[in-house]
N, C-alpha and C. Protein backbone atom coordinates (compact mmCIF):
# COMPACT_ATOMS: atom_id res chain seq x y z
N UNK A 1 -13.21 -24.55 24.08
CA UNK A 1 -13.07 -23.11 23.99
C UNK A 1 -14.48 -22.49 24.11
N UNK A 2 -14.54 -21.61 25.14
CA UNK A 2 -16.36 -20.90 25.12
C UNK A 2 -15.98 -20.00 23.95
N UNK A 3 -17.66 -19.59 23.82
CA UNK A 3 -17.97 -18.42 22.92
C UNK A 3 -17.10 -17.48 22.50
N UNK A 4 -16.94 -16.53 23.68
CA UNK A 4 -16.25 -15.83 24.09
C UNK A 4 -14.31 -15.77 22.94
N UNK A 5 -13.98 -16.32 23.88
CA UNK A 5 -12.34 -16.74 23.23
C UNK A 5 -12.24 -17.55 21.91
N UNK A 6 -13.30 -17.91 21.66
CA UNK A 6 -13.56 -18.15 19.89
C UNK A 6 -13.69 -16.96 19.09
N UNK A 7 -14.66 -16.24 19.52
CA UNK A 7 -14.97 -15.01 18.56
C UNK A 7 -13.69 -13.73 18.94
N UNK A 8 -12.99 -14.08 19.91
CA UNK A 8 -12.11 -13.12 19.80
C UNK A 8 -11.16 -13.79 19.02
N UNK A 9 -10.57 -14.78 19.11
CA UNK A 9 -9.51 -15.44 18.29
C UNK A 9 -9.87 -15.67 16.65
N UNK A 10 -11.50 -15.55 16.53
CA UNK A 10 -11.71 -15.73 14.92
C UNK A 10 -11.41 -14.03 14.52
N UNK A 11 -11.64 -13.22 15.34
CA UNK A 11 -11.75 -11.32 14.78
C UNK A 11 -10.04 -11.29 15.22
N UNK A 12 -9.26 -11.93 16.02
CA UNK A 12 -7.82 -11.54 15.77
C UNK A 12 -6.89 -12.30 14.31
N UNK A 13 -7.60 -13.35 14.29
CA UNK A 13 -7.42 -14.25 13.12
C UNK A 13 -7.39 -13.56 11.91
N UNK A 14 -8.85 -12.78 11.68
CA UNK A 14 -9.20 -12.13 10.74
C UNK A 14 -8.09 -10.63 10.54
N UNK A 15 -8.31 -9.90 11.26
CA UNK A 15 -7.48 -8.86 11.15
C UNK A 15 -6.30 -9.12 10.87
N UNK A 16 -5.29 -10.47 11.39
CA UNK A 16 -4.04 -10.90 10.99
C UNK A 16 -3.59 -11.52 9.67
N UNK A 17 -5.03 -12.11 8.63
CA UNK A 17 -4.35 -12.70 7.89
C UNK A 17 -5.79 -13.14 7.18
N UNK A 18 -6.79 -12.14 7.40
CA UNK A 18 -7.69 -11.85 6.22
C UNK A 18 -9.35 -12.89 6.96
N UNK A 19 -9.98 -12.79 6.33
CA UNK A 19 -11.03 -14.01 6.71
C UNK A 19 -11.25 -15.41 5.92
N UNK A 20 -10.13 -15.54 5.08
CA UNK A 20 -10.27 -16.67 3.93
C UNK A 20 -10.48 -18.52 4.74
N UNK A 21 -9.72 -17.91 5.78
CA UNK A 21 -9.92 -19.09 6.48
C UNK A 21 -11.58 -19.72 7.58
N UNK A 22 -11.98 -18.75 7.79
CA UNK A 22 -13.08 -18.52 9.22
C UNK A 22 -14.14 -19.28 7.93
N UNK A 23 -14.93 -19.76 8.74
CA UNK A 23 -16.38 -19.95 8.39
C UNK A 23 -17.21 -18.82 8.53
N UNK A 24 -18.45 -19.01 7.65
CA UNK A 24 -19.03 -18.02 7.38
C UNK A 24 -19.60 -17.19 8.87
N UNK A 25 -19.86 -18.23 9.62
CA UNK A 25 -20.10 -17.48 11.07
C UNK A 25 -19.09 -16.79 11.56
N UNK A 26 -18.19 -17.56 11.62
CA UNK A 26 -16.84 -16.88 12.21
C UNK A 26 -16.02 -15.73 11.29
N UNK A 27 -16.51 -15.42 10.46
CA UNK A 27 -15.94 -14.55 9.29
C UNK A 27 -16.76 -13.26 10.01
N UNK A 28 -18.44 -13.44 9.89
CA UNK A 28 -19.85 -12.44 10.57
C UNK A 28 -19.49 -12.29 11.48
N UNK A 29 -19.01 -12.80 12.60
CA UNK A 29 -19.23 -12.00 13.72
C UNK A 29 -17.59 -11.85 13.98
N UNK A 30 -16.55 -11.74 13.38
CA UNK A 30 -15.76 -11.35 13.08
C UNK A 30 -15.49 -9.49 12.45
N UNK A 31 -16.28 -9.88 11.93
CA UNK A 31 -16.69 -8.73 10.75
C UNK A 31 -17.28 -7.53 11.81
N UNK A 32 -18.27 -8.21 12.40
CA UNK A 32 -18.97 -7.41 13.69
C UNK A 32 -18.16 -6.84 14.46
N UNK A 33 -17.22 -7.72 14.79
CA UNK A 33 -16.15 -7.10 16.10
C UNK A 33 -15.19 -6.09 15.69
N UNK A 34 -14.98 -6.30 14.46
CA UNK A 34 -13.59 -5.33 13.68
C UNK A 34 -14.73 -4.39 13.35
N UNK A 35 -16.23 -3.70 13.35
CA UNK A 35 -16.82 -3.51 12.38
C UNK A 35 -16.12 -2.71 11.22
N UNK A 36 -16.22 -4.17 10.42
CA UNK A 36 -15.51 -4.03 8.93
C UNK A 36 -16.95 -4.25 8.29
N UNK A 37 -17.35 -3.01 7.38
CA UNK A 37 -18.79 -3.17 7.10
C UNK A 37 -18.30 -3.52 5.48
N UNK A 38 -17.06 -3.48 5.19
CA UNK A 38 -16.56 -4.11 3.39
C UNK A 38 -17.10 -5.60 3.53
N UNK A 39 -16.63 -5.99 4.97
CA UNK A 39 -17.06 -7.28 4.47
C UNK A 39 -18.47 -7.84 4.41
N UNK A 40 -19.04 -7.28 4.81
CA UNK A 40 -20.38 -7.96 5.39
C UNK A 40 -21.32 -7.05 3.82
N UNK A 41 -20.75 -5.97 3.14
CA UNK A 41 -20.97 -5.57 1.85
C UNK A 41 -20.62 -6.80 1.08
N UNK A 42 -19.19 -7.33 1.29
CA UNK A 42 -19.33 -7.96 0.01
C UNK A 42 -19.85 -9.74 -0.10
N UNK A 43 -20.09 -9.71 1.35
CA UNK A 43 -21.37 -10.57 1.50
C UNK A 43 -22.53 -10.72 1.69
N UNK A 44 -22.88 -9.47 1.14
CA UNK A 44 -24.08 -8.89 0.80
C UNK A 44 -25.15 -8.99 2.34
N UNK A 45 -24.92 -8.80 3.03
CA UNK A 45 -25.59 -8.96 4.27
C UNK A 45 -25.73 -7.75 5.00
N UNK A 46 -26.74 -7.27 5.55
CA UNK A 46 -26.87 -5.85 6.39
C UNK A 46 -25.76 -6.00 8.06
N UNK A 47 -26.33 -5.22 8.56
CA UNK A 47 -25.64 -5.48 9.97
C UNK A 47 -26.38 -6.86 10.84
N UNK A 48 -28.26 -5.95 10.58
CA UNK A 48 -29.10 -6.98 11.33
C UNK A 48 -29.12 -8.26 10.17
N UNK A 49 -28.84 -8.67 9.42
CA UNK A 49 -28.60 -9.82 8.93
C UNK A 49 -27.30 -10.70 9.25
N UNK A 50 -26.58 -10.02 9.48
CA UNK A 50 -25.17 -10.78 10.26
C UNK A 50 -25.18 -11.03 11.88
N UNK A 51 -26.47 -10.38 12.61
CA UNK A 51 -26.23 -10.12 13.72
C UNK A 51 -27.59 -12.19 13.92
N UNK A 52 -28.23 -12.18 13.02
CA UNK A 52 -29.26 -13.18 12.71
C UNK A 52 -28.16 -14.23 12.56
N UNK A 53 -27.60 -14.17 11.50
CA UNK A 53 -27.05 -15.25 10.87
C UNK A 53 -26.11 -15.84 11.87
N UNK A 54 -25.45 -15.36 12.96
CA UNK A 54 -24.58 -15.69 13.71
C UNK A 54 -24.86 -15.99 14.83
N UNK A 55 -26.74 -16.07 15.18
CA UNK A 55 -27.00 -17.03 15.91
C UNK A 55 -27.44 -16.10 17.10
N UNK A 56 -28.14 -17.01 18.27
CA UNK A 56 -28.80 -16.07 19.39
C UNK A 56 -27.55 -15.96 20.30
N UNK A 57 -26.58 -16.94 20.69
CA UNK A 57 -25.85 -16.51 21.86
C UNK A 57 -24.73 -15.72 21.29
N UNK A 58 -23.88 -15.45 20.08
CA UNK A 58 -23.22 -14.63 19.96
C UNK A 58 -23.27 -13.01 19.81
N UNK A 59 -24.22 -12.56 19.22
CA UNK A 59 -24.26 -11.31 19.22
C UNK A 59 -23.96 -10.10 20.88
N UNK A 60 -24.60 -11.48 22.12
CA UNK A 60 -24.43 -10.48 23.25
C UNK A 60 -23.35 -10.48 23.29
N UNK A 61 -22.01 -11.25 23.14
CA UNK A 61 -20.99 -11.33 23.22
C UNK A 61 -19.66 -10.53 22.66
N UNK A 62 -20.16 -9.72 21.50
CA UNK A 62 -19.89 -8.83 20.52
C UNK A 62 -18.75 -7.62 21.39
N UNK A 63 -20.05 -6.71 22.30
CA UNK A 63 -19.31 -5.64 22.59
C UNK A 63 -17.98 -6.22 23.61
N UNK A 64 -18.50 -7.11 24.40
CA UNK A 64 -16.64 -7.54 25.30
C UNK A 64 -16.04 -7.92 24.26
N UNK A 65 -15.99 -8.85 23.60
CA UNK A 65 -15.18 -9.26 22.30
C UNK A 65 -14.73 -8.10 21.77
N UNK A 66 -15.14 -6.96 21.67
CA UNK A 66 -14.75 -6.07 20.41
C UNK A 66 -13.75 -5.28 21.51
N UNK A 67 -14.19 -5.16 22.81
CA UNK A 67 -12.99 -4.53 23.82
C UNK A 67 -11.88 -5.16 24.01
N UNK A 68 -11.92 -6.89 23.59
CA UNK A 68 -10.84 -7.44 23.93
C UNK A 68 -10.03 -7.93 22.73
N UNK A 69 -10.75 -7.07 21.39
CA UNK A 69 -9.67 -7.28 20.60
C UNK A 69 -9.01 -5.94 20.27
N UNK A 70 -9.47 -5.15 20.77
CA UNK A 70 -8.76 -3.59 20.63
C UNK A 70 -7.68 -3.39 21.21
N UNK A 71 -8.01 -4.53 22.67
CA UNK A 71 -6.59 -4.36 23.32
C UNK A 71 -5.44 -4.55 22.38
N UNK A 72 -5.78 -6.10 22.22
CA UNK A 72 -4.97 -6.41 21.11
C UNK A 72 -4.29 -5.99 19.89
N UNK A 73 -5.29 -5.46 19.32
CA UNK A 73 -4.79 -4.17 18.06
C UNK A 73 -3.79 -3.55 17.98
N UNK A 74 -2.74 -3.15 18.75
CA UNK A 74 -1.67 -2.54 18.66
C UNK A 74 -0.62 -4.28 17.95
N UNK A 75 -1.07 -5.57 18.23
CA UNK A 75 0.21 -6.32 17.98
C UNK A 75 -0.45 -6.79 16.73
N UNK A 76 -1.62 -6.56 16.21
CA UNK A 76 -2.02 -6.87 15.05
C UNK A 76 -1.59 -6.16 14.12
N UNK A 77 -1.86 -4.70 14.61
CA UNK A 77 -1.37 -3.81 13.40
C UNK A 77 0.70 -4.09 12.92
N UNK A 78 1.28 -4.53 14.32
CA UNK A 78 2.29 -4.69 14.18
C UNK A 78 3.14 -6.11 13.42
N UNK A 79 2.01 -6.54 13.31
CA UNK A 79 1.48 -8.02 12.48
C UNK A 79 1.68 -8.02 11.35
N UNK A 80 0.90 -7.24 10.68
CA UNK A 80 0.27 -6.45 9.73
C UNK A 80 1.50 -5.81 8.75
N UNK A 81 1.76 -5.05 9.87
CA UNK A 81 3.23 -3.84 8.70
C UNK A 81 3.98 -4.85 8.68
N UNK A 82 4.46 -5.79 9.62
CA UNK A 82 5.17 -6.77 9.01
C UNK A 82 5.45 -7.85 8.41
N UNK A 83 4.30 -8.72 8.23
CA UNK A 83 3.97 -9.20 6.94
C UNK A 83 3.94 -8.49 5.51
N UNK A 84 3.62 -6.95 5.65
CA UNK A 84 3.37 -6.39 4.35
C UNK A 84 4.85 -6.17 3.62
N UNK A 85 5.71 -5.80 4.47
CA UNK A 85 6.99 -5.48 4.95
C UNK A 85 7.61 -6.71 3.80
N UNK A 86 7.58 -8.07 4.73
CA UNK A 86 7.89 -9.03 3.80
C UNK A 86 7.68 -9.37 2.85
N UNK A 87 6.05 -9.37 2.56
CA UNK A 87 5.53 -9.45 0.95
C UNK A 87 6.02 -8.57 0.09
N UNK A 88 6.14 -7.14 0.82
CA UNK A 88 6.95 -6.10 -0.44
C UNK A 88 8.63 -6.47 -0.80
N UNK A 89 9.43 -6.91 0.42
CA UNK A 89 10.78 -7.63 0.06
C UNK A 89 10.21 -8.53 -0.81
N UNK A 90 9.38 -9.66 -0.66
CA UNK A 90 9.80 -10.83 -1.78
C UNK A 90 9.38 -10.61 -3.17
N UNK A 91 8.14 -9.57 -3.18
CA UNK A 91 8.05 -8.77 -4.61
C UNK A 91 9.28 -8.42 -5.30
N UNK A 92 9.57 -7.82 -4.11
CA UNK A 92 10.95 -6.83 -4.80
C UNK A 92 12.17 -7.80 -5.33
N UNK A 93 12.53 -8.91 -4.70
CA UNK A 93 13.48 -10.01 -4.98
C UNK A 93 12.99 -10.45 -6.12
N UNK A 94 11.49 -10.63 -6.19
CA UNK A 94 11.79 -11.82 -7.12
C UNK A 94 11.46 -11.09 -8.84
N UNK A 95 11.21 -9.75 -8.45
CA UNK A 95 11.54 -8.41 -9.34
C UNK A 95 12.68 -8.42 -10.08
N UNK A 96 13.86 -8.67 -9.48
CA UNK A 96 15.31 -8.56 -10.02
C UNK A 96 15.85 -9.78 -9.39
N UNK A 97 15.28 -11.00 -9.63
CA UNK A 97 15.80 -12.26 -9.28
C UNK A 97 17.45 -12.57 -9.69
N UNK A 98 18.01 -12.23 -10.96
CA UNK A 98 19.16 -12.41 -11.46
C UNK A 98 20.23 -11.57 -11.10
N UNK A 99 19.62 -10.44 -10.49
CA UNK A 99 20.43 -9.56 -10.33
C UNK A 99 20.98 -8.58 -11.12
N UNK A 100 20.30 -8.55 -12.07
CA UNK A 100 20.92 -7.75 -13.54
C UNK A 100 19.94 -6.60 -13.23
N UNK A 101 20.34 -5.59 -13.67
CA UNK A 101 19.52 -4.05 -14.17
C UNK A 101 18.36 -4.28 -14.60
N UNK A 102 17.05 -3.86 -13.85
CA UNK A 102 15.56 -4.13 -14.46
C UNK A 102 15.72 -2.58 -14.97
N UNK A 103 15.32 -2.47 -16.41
CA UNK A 103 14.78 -1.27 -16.94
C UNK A 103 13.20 -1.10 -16.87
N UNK A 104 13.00 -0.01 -16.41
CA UNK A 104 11.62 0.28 -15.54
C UNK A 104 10.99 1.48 -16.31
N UNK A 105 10.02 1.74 -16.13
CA UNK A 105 9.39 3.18 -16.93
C UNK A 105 8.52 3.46 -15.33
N UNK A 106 8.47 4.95 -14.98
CA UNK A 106 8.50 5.34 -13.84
C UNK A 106 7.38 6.60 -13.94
N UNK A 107 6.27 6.54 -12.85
CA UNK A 107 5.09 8.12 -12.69
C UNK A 107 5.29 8.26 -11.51
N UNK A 108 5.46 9.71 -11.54
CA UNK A 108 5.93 10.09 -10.15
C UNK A 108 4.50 9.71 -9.37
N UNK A 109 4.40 9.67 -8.38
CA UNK A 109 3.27 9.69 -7.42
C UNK A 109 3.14 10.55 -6.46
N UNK A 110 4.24 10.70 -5.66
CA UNK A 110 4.13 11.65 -4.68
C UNK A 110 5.53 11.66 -3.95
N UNK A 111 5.75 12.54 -3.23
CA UNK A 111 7.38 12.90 -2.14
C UNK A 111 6.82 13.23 -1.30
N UNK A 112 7.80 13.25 0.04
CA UNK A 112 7.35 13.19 1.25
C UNK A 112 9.07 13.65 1.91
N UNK A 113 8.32 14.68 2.84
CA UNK A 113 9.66 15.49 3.50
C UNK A 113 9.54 15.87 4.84
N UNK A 114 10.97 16.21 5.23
CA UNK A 114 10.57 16.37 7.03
C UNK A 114 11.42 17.92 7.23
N UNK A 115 10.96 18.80 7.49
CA UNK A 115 11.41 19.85 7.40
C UNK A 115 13.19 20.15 8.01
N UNK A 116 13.88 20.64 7.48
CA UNK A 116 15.30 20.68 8.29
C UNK A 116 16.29 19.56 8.03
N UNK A 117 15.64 18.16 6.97
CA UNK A 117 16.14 17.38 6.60
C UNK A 117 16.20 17.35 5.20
N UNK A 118 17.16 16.64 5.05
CA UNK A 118 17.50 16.92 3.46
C UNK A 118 17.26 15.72 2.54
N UNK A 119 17.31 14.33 2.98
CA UNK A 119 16.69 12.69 2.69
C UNK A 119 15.35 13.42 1.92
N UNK A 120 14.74 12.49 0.31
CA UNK A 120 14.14 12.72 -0.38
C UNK A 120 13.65 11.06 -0.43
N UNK A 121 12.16 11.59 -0.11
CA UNK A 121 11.36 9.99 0.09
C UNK A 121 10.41 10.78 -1.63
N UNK A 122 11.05 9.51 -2.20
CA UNK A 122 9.64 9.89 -4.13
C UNK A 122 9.05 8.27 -4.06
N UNK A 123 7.74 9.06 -4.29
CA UNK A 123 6.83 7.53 -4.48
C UNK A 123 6.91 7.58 -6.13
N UNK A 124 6.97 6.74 -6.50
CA UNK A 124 6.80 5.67 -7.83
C UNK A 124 5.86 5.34 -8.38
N UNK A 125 5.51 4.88 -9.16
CA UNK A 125 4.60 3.58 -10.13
C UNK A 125 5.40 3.02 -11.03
N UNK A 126 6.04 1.82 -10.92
CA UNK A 126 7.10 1.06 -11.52
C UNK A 126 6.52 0.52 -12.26
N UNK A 127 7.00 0.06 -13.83
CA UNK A 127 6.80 -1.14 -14.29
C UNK A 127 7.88 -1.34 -15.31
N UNK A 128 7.69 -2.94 -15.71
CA UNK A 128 8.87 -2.78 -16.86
C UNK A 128 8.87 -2.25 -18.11
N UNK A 129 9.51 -1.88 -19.14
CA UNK A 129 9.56 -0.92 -19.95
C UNK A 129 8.16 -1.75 -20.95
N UNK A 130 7.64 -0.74 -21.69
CA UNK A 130 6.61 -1.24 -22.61
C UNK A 130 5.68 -2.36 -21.71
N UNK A 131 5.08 -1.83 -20.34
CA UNK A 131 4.30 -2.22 -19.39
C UNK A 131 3.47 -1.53 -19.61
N UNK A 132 1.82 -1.96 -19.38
CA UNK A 132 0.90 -0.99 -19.06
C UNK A 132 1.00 -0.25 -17.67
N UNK A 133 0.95 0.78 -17.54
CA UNK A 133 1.35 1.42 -16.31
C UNK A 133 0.17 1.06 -15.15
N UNK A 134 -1.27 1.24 -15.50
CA UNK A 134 -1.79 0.68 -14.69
C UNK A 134 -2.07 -1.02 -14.77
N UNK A 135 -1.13 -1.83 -15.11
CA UNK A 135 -1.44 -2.97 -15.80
C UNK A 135 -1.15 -4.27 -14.03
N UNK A 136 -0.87 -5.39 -14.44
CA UNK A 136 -0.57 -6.31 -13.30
C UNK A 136 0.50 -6.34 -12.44
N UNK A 137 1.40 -5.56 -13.66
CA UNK A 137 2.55 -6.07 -12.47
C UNK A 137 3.60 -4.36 -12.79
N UNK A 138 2.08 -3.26 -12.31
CA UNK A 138 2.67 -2.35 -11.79
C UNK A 138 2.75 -2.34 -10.55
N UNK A 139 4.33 -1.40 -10.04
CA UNK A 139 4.40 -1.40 -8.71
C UNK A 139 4.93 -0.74 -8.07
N UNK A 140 4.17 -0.15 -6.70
CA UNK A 140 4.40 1.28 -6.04
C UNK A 140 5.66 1.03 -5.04
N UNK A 141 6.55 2.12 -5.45
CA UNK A 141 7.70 1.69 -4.26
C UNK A 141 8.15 3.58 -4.12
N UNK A 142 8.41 3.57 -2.91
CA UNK A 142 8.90 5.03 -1.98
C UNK A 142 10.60 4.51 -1.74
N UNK A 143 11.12 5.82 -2.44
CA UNK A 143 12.57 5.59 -2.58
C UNK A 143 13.17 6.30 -2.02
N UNK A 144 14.12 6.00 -0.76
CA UNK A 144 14.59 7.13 -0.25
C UNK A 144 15.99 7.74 -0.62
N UNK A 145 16.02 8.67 -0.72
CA UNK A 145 17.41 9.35 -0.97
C UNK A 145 18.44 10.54 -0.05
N UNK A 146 19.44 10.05 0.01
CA UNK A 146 20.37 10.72 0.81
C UNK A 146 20.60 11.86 0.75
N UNK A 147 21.47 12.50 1.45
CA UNK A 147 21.14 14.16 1.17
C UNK A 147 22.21 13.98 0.30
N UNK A 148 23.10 13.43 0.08
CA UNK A 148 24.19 13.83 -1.67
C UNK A 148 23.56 12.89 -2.97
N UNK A 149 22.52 11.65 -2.26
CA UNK A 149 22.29 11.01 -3.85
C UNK A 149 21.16 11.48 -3.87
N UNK A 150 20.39 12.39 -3.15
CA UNK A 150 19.16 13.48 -3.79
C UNK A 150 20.10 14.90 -4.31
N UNK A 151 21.06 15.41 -4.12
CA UNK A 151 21.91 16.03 -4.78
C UNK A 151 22.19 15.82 -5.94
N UNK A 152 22.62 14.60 -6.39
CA UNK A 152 23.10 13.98 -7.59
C UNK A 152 21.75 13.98 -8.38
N UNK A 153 20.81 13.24 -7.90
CA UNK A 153 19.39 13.04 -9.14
C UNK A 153 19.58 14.66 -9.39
N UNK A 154 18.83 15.10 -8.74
CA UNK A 154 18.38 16.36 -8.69
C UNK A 154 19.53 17.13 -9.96
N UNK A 155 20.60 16.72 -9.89
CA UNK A 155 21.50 17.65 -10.60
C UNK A 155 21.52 17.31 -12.27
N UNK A 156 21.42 15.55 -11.99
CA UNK A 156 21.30 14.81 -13.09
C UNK A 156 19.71 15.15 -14.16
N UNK A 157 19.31 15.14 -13.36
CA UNK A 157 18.32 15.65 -14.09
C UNK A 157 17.99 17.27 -14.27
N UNK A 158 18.84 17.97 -13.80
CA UNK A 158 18.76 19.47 -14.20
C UNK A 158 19.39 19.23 -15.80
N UNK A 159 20.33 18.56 -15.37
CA UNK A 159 21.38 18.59 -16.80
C UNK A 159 20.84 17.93 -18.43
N UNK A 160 20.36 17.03 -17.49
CA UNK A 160 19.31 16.15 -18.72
C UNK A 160 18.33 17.78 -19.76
N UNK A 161 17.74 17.74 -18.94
CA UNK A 161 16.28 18.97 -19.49
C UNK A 161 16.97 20.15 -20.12
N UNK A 162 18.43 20.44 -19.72
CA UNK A 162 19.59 22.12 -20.10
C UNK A 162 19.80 21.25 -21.53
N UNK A 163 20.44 19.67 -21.20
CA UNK A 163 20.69 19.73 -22.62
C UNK A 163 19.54 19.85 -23.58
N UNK A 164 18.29 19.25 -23.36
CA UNK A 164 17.64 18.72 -24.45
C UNK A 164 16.85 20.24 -25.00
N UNK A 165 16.95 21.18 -23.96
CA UNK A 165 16.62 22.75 -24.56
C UNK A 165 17.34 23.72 -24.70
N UNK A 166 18.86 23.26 -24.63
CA UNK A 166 19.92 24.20 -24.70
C UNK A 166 19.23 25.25 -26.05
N UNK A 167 20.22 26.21 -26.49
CA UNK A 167 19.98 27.10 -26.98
C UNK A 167 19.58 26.98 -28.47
N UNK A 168 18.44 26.86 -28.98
CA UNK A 168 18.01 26.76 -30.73
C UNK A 168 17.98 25.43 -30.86
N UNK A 169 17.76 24.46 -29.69
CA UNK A 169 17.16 23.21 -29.57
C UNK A 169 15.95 23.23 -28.85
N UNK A 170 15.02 21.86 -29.22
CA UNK A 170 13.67 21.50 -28.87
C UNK A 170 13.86 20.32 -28.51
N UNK A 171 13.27 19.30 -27.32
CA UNK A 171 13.24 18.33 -27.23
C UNK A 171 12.66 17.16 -28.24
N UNK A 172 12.80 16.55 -28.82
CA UNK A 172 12.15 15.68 -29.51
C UNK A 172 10.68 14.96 -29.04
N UNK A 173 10.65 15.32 -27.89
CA UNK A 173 9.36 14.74 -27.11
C UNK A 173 8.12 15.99 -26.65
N UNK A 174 9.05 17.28 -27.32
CA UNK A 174 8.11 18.31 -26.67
C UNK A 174 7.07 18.36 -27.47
N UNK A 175 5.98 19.37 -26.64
CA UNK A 175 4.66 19.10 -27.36
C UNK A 175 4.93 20.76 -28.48
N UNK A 176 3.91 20.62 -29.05
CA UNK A 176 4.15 21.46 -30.42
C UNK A 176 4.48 22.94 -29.56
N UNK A 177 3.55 23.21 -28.81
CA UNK A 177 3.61 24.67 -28.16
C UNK A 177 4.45 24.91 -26.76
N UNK A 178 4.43 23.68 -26.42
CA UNK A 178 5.29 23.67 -25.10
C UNK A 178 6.38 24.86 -25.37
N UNK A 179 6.53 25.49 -23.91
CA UNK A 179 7.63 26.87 -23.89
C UNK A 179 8.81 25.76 -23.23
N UNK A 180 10.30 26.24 -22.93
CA UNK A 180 11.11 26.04 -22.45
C UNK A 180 10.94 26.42 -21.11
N UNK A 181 10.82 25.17 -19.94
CA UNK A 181 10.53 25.39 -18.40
C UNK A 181 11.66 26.40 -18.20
N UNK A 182 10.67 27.40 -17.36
CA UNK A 182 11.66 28.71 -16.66
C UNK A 182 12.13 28.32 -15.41
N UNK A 183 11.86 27.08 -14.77
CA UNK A 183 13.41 26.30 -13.68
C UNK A 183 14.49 25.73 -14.26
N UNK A 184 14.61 25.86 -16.10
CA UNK A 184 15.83 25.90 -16.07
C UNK A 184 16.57 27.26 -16.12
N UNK A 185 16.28 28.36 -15.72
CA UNK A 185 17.15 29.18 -15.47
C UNK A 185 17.25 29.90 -16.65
């Protein structure tokens, strides 16, 4: 294998499935071609120190290499979402391995909408109950909802908050001064 089709196959390598495998050369001028400057930070090395370390005939080789892995880049990235894709399924399986009801304690994070549509995408921070929320085995999941079972939450939880402030009631969780939210009506 020349130069050439090494250092592109070590920088497609890398982008597909990390640099744990490459040697330290092949990791550097890897690093060069993606310029991924995290890595060459967290190997404490400048640019012109990676451009040294990887020797006199590779560096000219860099800029074609870096054109001929860009081509590429569209099936890496497609690589990429789908490996992540899978790692988030087998999280998620082996999350509720038994199949029974995981009770979860839940921070909203964020929603995401498409105008004229009614589907409700809510991001999460999952964990199991009496979890540290930012702890190990919190975990971010985007939930999508239909236009009648975003109907239903939505309603379910109107009803939740009416009861717990219905009329000459206080929530047990409210704060001392907290007013009664004026979206309930």
């Amino acid at each position: 294998m020349d130069h050439l089709t090494h250092m592109v196959s070590s920088a497609l390598a890398a982008a597909r499935n990390g640099y744990g495998t490459l040697s330290t050369g092949e990791a550097l001028a890897a690093a060069l071609i993606l310029n991924d400057h995290a890595v060459l930070a967290d190997r404490g090395m400048t640019i012109a120190e990676a451009l040294d370390r990887v020797g006199p005939d590779w560096p000219a080789l860099i800029p074609t290499a870096s054109k001929r892995v860009v081509a590429q880049l569209d099936d890496v990235e497609q690589t990429r979402r789908q490996v992540k894709k899978q790692e988030a399924d087998k999280r998620f399986v082996d999350f509720a391995a038994d199949g029974e009801p995981v009770d979860l304690e839940a921070k909203f994070v964020t929603y995401g909408d498409a105008p004229g549509y009614r589907d409700a995408y809510i991001t999460l921070k999952l964990v199991p109950l009496g979890s540290k929320m930012d702890g190990p085995s919190t975990v971010t999941a985007t939930v999508r909802l239909d236009a009648v079972d975003s109907a239903k939450v939505a309603q379910s939880i109107l009803d939740i908050h009416r009861l717990a402030w219905r009329s000459g009631h206080r929530p047990i969780d409210a704060k001392e001064m907290e007013p009664r939210p004026s979206w309930l009506g």
